[in-house]
Protein backbone atom coordinates (compact mmCIF):
# COMPACT_ATOMS: atom_id res chain seq x y z
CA UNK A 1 188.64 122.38 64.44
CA UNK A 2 186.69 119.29 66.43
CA UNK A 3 189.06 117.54 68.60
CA UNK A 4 188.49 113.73 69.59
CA UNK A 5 187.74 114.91 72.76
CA UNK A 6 185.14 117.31 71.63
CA UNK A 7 183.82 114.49 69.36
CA UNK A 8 183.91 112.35 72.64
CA UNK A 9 181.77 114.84 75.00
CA UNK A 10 179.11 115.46 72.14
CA UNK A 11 179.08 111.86 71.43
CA UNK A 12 178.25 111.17 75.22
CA UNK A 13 175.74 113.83 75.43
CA UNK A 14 174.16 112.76 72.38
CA UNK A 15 173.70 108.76 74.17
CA UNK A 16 172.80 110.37 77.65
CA UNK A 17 170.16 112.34 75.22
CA UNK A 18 168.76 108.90 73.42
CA UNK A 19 168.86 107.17 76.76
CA UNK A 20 166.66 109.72 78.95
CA UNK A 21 164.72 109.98 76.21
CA UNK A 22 163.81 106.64 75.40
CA UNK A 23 163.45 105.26 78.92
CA UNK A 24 161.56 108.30 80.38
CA UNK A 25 157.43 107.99 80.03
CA UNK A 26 157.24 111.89 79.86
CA UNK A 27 159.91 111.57 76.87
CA UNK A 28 158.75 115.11 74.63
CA UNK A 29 157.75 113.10 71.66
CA UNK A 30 155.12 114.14 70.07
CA UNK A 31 152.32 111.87 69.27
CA UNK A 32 148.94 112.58 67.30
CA UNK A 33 146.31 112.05 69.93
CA UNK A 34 143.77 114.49 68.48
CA UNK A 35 142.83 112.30 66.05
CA UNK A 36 142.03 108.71 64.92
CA UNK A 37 145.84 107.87 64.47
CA UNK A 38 146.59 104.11 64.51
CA UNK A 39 150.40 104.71 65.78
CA UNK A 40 148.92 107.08 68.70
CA UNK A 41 145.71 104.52 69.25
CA UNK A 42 147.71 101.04 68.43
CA UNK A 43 147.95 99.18 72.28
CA UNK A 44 144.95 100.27 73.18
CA UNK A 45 142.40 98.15 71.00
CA UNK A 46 142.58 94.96 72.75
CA UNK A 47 144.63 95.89 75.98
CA UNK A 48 143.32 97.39 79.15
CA UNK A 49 146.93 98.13 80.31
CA UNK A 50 147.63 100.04 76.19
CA UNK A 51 144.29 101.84 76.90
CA UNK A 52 145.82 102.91 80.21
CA UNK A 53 148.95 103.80 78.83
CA UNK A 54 147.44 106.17 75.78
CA UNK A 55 145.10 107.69 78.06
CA UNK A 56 148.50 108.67 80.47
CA UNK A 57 150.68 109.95 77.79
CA UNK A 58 148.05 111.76 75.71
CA UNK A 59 147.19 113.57 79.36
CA UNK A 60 150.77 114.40 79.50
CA UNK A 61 151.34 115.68 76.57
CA UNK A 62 147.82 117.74 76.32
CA UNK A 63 146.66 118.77 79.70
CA UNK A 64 147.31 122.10 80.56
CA UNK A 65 146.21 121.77 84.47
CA UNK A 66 149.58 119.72 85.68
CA UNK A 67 150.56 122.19 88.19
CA UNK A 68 147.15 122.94 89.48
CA UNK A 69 146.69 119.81 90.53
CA UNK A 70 150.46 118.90 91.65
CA UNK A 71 149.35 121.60 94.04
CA UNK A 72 146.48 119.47 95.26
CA UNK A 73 148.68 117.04 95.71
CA UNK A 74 148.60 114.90 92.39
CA UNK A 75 151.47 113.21 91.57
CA UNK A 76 151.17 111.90 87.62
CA UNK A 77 153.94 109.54 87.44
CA UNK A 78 152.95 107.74 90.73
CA UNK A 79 149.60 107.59 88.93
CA UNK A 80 151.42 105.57 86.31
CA UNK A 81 153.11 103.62 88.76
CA UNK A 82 150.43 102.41 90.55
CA UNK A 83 147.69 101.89 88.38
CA UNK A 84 149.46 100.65 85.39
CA UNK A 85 149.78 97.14 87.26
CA UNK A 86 146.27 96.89 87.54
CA UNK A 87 145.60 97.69 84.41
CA UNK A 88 147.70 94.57 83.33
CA UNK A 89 146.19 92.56 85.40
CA UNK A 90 143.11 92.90 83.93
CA UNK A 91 144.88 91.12 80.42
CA UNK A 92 145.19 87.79 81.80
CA UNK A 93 144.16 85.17 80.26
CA UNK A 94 140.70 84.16 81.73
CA UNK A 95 139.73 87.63 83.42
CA UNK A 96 136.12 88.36 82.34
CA UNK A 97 136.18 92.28 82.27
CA UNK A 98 132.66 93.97 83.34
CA UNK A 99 131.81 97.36 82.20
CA UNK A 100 131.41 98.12 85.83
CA UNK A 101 134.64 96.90 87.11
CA UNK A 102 136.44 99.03 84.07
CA UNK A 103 134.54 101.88 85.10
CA UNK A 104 135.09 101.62 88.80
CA UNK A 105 138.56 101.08 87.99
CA UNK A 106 139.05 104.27 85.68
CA UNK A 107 137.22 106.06 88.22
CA UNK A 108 139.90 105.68 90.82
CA UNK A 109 142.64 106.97 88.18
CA UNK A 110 140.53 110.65 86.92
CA UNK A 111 138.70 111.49 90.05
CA UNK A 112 141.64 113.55 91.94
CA UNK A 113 141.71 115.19 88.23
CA UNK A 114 139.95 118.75 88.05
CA UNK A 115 139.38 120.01 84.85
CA UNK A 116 135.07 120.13 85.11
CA UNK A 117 134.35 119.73 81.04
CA UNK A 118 136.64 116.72 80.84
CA UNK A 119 134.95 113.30 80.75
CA UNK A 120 136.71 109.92 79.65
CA UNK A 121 135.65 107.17 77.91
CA UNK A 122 137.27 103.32 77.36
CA UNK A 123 136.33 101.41 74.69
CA UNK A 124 135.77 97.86 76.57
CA UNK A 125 137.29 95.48 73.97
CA UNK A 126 135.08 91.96 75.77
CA UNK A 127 131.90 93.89 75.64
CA UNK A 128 132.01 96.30 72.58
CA UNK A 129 130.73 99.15 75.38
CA UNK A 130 132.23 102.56 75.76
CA UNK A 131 132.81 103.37 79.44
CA UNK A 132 132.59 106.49 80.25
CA UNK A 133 133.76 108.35 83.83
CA UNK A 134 133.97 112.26 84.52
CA UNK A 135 135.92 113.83 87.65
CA UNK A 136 133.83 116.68 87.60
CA UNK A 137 130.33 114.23 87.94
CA UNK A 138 132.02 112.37 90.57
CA UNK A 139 133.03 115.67 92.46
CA UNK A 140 129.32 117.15 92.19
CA UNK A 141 128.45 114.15 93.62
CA UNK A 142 128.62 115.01 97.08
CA UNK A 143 127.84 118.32 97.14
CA UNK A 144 124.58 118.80 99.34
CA UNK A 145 123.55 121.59 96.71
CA UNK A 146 122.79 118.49 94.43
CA UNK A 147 119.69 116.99 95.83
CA UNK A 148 117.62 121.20 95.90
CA UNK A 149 117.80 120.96 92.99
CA UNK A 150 116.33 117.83 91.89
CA UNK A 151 113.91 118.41 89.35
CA UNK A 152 114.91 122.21 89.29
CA UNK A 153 113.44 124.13 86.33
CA UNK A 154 114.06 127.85 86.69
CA UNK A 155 110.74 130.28 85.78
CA UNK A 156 109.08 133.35 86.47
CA UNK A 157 106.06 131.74 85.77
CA UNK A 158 104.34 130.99 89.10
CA UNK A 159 105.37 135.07 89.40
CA UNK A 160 103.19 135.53 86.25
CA UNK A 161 100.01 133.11 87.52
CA UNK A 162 100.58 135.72 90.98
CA UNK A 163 99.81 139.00 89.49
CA UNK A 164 103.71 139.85 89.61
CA UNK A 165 104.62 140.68 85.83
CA UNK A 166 103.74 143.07 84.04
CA UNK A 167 105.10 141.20 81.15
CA UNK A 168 106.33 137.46 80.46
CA UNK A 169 107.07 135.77 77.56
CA UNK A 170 109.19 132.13 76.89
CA UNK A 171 109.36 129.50 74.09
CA UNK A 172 110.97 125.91 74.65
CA UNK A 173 113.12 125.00 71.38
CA UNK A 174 114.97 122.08 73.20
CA UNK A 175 114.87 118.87 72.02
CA UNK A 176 112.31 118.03 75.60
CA UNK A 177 110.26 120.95 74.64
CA UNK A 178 110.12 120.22 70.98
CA UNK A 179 109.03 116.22 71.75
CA UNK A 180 106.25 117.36 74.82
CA UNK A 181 104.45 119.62 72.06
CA UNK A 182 104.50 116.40 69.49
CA UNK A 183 104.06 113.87 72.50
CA UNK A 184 101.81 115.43 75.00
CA UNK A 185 100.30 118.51 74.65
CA UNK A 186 96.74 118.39 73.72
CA UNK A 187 95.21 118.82 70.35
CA UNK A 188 98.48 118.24 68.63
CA UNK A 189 100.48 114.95 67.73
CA UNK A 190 99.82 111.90 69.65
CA UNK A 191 97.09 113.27 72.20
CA UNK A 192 94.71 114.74 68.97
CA UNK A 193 95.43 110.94 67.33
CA UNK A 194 94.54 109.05 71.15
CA UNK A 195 91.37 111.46 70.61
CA UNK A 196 90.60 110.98 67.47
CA UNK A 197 90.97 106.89 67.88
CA UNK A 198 88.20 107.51 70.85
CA UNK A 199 85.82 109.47 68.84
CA UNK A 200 86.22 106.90 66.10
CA UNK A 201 85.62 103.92 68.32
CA UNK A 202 82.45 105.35 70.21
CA UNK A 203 80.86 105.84 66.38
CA UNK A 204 78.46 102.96 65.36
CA UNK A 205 79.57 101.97 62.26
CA UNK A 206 82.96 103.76 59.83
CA UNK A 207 82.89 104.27 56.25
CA UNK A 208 86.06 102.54 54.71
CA UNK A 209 87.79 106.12 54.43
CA UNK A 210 87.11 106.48 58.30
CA UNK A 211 88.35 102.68 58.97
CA UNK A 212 91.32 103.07 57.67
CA UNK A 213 92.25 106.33 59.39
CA UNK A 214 91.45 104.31 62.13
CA UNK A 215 93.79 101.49 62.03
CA UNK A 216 96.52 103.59 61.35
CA UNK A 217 96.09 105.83 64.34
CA UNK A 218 95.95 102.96 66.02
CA UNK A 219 99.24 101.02 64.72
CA UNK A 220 100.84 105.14 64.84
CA UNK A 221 99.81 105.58 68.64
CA UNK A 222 101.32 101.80 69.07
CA UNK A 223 104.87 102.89 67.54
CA UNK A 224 105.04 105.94 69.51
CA UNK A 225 104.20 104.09 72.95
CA UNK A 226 106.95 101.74 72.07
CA UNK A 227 109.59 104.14 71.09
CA UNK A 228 108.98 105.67 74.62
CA UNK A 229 110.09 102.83 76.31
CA UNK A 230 113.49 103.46 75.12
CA UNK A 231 115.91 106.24 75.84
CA UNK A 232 116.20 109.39 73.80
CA UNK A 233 119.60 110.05 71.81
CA UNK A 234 119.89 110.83 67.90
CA UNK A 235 118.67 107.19 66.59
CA UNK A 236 115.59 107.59 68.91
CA UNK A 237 115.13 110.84 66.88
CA UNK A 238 115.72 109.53 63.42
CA UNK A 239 113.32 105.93 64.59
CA UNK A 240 110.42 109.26 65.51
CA UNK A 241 110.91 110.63 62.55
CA UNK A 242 110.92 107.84 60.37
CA UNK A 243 107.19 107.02 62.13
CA UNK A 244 106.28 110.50 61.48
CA UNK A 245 106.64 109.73 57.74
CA UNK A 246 105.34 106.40 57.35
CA UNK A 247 102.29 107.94 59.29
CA UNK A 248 102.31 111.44 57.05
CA UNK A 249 99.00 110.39 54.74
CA UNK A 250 96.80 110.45 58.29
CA UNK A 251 97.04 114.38 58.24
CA UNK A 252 98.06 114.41 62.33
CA UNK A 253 98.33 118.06 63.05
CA UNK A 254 101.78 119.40 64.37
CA UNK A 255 103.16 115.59 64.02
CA UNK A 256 106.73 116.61 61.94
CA UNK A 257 109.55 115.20 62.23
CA UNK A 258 111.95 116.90 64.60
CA UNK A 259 115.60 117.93 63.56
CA UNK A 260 118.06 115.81 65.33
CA UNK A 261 120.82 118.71 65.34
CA UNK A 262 118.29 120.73 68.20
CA UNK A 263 119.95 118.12 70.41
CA UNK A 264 123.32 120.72 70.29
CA UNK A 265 121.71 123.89 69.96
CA UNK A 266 118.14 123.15 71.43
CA UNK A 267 117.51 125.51 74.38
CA UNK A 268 114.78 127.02 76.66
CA UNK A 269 114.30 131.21 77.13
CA UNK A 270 112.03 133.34 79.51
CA UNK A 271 111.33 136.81 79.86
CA UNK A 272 109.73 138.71 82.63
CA UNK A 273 109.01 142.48 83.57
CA UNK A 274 107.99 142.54 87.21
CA UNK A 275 105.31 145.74 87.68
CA UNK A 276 107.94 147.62 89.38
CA UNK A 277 110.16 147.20 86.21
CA UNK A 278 112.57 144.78 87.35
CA UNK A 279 113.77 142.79 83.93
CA UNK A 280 114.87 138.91 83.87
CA UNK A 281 116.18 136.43 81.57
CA UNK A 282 116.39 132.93 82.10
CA UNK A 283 118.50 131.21 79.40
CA UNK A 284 118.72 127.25 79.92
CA UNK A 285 121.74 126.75 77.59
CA UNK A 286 124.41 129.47 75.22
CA UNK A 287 122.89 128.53 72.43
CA UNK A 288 121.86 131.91 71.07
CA UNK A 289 124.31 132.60 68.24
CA UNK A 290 122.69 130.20 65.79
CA UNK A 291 119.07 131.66 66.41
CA UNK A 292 120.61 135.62 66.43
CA UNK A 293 123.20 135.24 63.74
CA UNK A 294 122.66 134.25 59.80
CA UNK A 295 125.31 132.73 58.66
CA UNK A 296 125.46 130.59 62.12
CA UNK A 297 122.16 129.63 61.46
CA UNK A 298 122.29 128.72 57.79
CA UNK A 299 125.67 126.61 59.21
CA UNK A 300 123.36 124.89 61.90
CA UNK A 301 119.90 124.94 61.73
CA UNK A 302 119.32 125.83 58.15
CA UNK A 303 117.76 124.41 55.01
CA UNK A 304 114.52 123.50 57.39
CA UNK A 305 110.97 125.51 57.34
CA UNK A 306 110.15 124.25 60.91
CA UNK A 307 113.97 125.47 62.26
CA UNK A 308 113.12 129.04 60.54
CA UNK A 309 109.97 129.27 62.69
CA UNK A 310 111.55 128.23 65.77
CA UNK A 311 114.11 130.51 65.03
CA UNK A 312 111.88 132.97 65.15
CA UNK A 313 110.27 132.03 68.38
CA UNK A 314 113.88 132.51 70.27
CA UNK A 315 114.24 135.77 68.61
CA UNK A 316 111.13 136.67 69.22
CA UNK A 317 111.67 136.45 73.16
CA UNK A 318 115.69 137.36 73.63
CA UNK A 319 114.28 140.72 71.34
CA UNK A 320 111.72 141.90 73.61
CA UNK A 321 114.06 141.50 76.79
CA UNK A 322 116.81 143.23 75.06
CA UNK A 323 113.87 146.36 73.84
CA UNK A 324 112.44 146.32 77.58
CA UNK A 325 116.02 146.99 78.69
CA UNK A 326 116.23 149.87 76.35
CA UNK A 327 113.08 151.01 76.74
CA UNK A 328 113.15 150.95 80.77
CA UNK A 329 116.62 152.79 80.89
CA UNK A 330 116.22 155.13 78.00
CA UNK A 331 112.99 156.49 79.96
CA UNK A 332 114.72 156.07 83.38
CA UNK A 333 112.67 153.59 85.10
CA UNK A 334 114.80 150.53 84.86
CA UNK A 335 115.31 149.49 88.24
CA UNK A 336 117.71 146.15 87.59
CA UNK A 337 118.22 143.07 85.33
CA UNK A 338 118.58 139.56 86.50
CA UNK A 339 120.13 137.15 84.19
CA UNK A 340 119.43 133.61 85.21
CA UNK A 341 121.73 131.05 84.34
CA UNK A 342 121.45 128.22 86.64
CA UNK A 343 121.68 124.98 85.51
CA UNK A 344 122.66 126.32 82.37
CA UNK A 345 125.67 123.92 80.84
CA UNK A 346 127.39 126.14 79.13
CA UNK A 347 127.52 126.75 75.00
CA UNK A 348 128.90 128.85 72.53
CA UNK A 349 131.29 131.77 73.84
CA UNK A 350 129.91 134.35 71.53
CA UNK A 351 126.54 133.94 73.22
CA UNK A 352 128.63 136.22 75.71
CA UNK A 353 127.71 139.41 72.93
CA UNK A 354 123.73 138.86 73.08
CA UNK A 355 123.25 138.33 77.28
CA UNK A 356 125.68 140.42 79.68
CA UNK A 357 127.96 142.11 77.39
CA UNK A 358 124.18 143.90 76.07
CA UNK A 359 124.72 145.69 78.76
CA UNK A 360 127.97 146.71 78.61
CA UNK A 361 130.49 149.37 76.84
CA UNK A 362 131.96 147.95 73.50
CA UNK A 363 135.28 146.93 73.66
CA UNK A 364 134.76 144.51 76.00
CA UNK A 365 135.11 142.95 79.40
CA UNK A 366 138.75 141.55 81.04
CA UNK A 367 136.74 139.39 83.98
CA UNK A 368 139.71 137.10 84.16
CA UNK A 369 143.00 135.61 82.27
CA UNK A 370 143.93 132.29 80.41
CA UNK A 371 146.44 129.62 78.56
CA UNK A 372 147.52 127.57 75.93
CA UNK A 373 149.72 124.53 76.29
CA UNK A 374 152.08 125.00 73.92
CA UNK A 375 154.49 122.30 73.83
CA UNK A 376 154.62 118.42 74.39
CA UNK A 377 156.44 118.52 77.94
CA UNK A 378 153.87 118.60 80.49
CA UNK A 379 154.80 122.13 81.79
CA UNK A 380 154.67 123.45 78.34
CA UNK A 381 152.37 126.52 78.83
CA UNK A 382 151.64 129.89 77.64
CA UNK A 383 152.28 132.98 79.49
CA UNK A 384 149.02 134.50 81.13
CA UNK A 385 146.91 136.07 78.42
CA UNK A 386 143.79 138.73 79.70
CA UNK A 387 140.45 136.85 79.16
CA UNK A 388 137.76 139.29 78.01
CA UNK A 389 134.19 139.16 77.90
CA UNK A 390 132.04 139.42 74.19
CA UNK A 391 130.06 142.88 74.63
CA UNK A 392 127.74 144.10 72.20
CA UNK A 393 129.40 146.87 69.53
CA UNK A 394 125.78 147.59 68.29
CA UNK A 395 124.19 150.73 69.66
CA UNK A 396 122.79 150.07 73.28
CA UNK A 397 122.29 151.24 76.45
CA UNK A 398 125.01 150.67 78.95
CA UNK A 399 123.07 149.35 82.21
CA UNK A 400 125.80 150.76 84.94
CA UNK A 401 123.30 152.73 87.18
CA UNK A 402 121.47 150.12 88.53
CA UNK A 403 121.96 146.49 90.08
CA UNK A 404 122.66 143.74 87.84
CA UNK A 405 122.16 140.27 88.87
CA UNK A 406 123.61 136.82 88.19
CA UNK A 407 121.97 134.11 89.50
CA UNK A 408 123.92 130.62 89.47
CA UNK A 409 124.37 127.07 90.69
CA UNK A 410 126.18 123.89 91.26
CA UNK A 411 125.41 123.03 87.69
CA UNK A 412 125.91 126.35 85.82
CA UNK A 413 128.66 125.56 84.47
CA UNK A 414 131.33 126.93 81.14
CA UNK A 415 129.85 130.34 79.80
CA UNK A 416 127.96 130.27 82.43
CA UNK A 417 130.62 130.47 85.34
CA UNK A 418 132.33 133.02 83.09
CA UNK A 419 129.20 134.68 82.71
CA UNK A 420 129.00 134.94 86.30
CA UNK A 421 132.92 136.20 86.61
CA UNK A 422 132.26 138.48 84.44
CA UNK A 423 129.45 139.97 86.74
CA UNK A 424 131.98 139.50 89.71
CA UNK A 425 134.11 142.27 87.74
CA UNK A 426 131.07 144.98 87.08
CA UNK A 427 130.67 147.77 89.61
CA UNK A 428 127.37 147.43 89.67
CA UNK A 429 127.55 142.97 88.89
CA UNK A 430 126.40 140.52 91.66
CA UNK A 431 126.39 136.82 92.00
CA UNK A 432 123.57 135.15 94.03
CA UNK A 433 122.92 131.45 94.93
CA UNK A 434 125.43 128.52 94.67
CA UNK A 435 128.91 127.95 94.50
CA UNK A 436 129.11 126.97 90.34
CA UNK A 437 130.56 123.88 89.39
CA UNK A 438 133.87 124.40 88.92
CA UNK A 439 134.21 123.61 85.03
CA UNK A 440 135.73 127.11 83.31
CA UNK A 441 138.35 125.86 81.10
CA UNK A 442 137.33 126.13 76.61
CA UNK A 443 137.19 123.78 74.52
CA UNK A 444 137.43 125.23 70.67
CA UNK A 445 137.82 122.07 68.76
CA UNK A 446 140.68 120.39 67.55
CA UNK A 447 141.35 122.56 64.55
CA UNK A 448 144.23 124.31 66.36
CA UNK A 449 145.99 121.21 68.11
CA UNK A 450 149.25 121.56 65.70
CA UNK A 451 149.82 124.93 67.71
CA UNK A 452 148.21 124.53 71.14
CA UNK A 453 149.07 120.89 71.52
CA UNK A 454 146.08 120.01 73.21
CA UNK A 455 142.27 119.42 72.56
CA UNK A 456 140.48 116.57 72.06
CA UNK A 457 142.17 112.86 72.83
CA UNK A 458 140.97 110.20 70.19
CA UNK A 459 137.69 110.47 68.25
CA UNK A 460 134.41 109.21 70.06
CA UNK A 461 133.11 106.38 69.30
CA UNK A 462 135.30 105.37 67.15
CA UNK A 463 139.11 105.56 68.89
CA UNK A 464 139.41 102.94 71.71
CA UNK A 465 140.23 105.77 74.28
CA UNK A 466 138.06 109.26 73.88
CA UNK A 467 138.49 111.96 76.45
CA UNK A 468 136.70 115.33 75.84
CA UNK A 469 139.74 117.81 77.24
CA UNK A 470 139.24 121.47 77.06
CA UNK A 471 141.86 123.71 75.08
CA UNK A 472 142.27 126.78 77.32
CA UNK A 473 142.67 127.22 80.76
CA UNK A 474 141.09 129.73 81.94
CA UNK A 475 141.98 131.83 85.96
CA UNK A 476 139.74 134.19 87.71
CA UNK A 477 140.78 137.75 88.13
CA UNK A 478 143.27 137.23 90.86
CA UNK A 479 145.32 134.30 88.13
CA UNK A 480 143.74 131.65 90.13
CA UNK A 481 142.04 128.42 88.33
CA UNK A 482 138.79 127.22 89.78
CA UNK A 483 138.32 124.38 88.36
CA UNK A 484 136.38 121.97 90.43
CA UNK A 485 135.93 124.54 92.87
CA UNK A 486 133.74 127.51 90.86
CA UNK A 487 132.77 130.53 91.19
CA UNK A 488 131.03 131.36 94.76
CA UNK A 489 128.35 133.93 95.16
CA UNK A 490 128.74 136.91 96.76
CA UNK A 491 125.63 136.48 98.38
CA UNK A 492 124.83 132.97 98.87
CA UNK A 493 121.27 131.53 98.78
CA UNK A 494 119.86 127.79 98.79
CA UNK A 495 117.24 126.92 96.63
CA UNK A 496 113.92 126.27 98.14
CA UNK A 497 112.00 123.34 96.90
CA UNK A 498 109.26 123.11 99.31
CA UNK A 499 108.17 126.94 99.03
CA UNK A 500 108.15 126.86 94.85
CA UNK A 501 106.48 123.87 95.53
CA UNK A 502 104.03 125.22 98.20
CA UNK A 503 103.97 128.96 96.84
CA UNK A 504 105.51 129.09 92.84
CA UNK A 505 107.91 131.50 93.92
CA UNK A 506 111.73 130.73 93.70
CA UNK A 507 113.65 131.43 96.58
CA UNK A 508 116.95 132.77 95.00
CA UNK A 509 114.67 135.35 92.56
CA UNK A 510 113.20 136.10 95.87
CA UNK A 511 116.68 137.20 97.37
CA UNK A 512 117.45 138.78 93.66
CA UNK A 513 114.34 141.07 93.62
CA UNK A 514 115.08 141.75 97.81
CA UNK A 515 118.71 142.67 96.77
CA UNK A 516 117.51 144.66 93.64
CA UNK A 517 115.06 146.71 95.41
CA UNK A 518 116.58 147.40 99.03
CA UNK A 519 120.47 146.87 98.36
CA UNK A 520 120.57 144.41 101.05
């Protein structure tokens, strides 16, 4: 039986309870912040100090780096303390709020953050502009590695033009390469249209069939110098292709329209052979599942003649460096692989299957471990889980007789630092160039926030506070996180501008063939 003083210690307990909990910011209530909920979103539409607020509660509740960067010295409730203030002072009455002085402000608050996918954006209520910030942008920002690599495109190529190869193959199917061959490249699109305008105009006198083909290349050629004057995103695609089709009865070969979704998926891939049998593959984003796989593509890319050709075209290349591989090895001449993934972004996980784990065993890789957060309090983790690397089940060879080579930078970043830990944990696996940028931690969509409690904050473009947050956290071999730190080489190599420049050759594949053929 209950006695009154049993009543009176539960009843105590029970106010202590209501009283922590409703005077405590890091109360563990659990709000919907993965979606566009108006409780979660509410303050925030026409407050600076409520977007503040959701932003700082949703991080507590979903971030699952909180003691990685307590040990860097972050301390999230001072963050509260001192920023929220500000914030409110930026609600006065009178206060004209720029989109730079939100941004510079928001800045201050995420750049000690580490996470290297996450980016943040504010809806600015007196302008109607997102602002967006990223810790990881800001971080890169003063590395030195940064300005080598200005206007970096890795290729073989200048290998090729040197007598080098013995084989080299690559297709562009990114959204750049896809608007050059419409845009630029001669006899096709605009430049047969700017030729065709000249031949026309240098003729004495046009037929009324030729006339107006004429004015219409003309008014066509006018669109497309206007729409190049502004900057590229998906209505710049859809304003192309709507010219594209008002223009279609002028018959302008190779001018189609161009399918906004390559902006995701769109990607550049090389191949080369050197003639002592040294095989490379530069891949410029993980975007390989929906070319490789049906039902990915069908999901993605399909229901589109053009995107079946293209298709193609990437298959066509990641196929014959895959055969040369087996080929080489079955017949004992394979001397090493480089896989190139610098200044690769990152992609789809899976892409993992179809680049390094084709040459491993099946079964997979462990290259390093991760975690869930799995409850609203702000400690609320998973245990350590082993991380493993996608190999290939098909039949293959298994390339562990001879050197295999990463080559990375400050902005390979996602699959490809993994792809590059992943090396670290081969026997026969090296890493050359630059430290990576530091940005290893998944995102896998907000499908699974009920369970994992964290994901995506808001909806973009729509919530009044968006921040792209991966899911898992993921640690190198030795359990330790590097995010905003990376992966470092083990041999470490600056990129040369002035010799590819002067000569066409690439400093780091330099050091990658040196390595490959001398073990030094």
């Amino acid at each position: 039986m209950t006695t009154m003083k049993n009543k009176m210690i539960i009843l105590g307990a029970l106010l202590l309870a209501m009283t922590v909990s409703s005077c405590h910011k890091d109360a563990d209530v659990m709000m919907n912040y993965a979606y566009n909920d108006n409780l979660a979103f509410q303050e925030a539409w026409d407050s600076y100090a409520g977007k503040f607020r959701v932003f700082w509660n949703a991080m507590n509740q979903y971030y699952t780096l909180w003691d990685y960067e307590e040990q860097h010295g972050l301390d999230w409730d001072a963050v509260y303390e001192k920023y929220l203030p500000r914030f409110q002072a930026l609600d006065q009455p009178g206060i004209e709020v720029s989109d730079d002085m939100l941004k510079e402000l928001m800045k201050e608050v995420i750049s000690p953050l580490h996470d290297g996918h996450m980016y943040v954006t504010f809806m600015n209520h007196q302008t109607n502009n997102n602002v967006r910030v990223s810790p990881s942008s800001i971080r890169s920002a003063n590395r030195e590695e940064m300005e080598e690599i200005e206007e970096f495109q890795p290729t073989m190529a200048g290998y090729a033009s040197n007598g080098m190869l013995k084989r080299f193959m690559r297709y562009d199917a990114s959204l750049g390469g896809q608007l050059y061959s419409l845009l630029s490249t001669p006899g096709r699109g605009r430049q047969w249209a700017k030729a065709r305008i000249q031949e026309l105009s240098e003729k004495g006198s046009l037929t009324e069939s030729e006339l107006i083909v004429y004015e219409g290349l003309k008014k066509l050629d006018g669109e497309l110098e206007q729409l190049l004057k502004e900057s590229i995103n998906k209505g710049w695609i859809n304003a192309l292709n709507e010219i594209v089709q008002k223009y279609s009865y002028l018959n302008v070969p190779f001018l189609e329209p161009i399918d906004s979704r390559f902006m995701d998926v769109g990607m550049k891939l090389e191949f080369a052979q050197t003639n002592d049998d040294i095989v490379y593959l530069q891949i410029s984003d993980f975007s390989l599942t929906p070319y490789l796989e049906d039902d990915v593509f069908q999901e993605e890319l399909g229901g589109n003649s053009r995107n079946l050709e293209i298709r193609q075209n990437v298959t066509r290349v990641w196929q014959a460096w895959f055969d040369a591989i087996q080929d080489l090895h079955k017949s004992g001449q394979l001397k090493g692989v480089i896989i190139d993934v610098r200044s690769n972004g990152g992609g789809y996980m899976n892409d993992a299957h179809y680049v390094l784990g084709a040459l491993l065993p099946p079964g997979g890789l462990q290259y390093g471990w991760s975690r869930y957060k799995r409850g609203v309090g702000r400690y609320d983790f998973s245990p350590l889980m082993p991380k493993y690397m996608y190999t290939m089940d098909e039949p293959h060879e298994i390339i562990n007789d001879c050197p295999v080579v990463v080559l990375a930078n400050v902005q390979s970043v996602s699959m490809s630092e993994m792809t590059s830990l992943g090396c670290k944990q081969m026997q026969n696996g090296t890493v050359i160039g630059r430290r990576t940028h530091g940005g290893l931690c998944g995102l896998v969509g907000n499908n699974r926030n009920s369970d994992n409690y964290s994901g995506h904050i808001g909806v973009e473009g729509i919530t009044p506070v968006y921040v792209y947050l991966p899911t898992e956290c993921i640690f190198d071999f030795n359990k330790q996180p590097l995010e905003g730190v990376g992966v470092t080489p083990d041999i470490e190599v600056a990129y040369d501008p002035v010799l590819f420049k002067n000569t066409k050759q690439d400093s780091q594949i330099d050091r990658a063939l040196q390595f490959i053929r001398t073990g030094n």
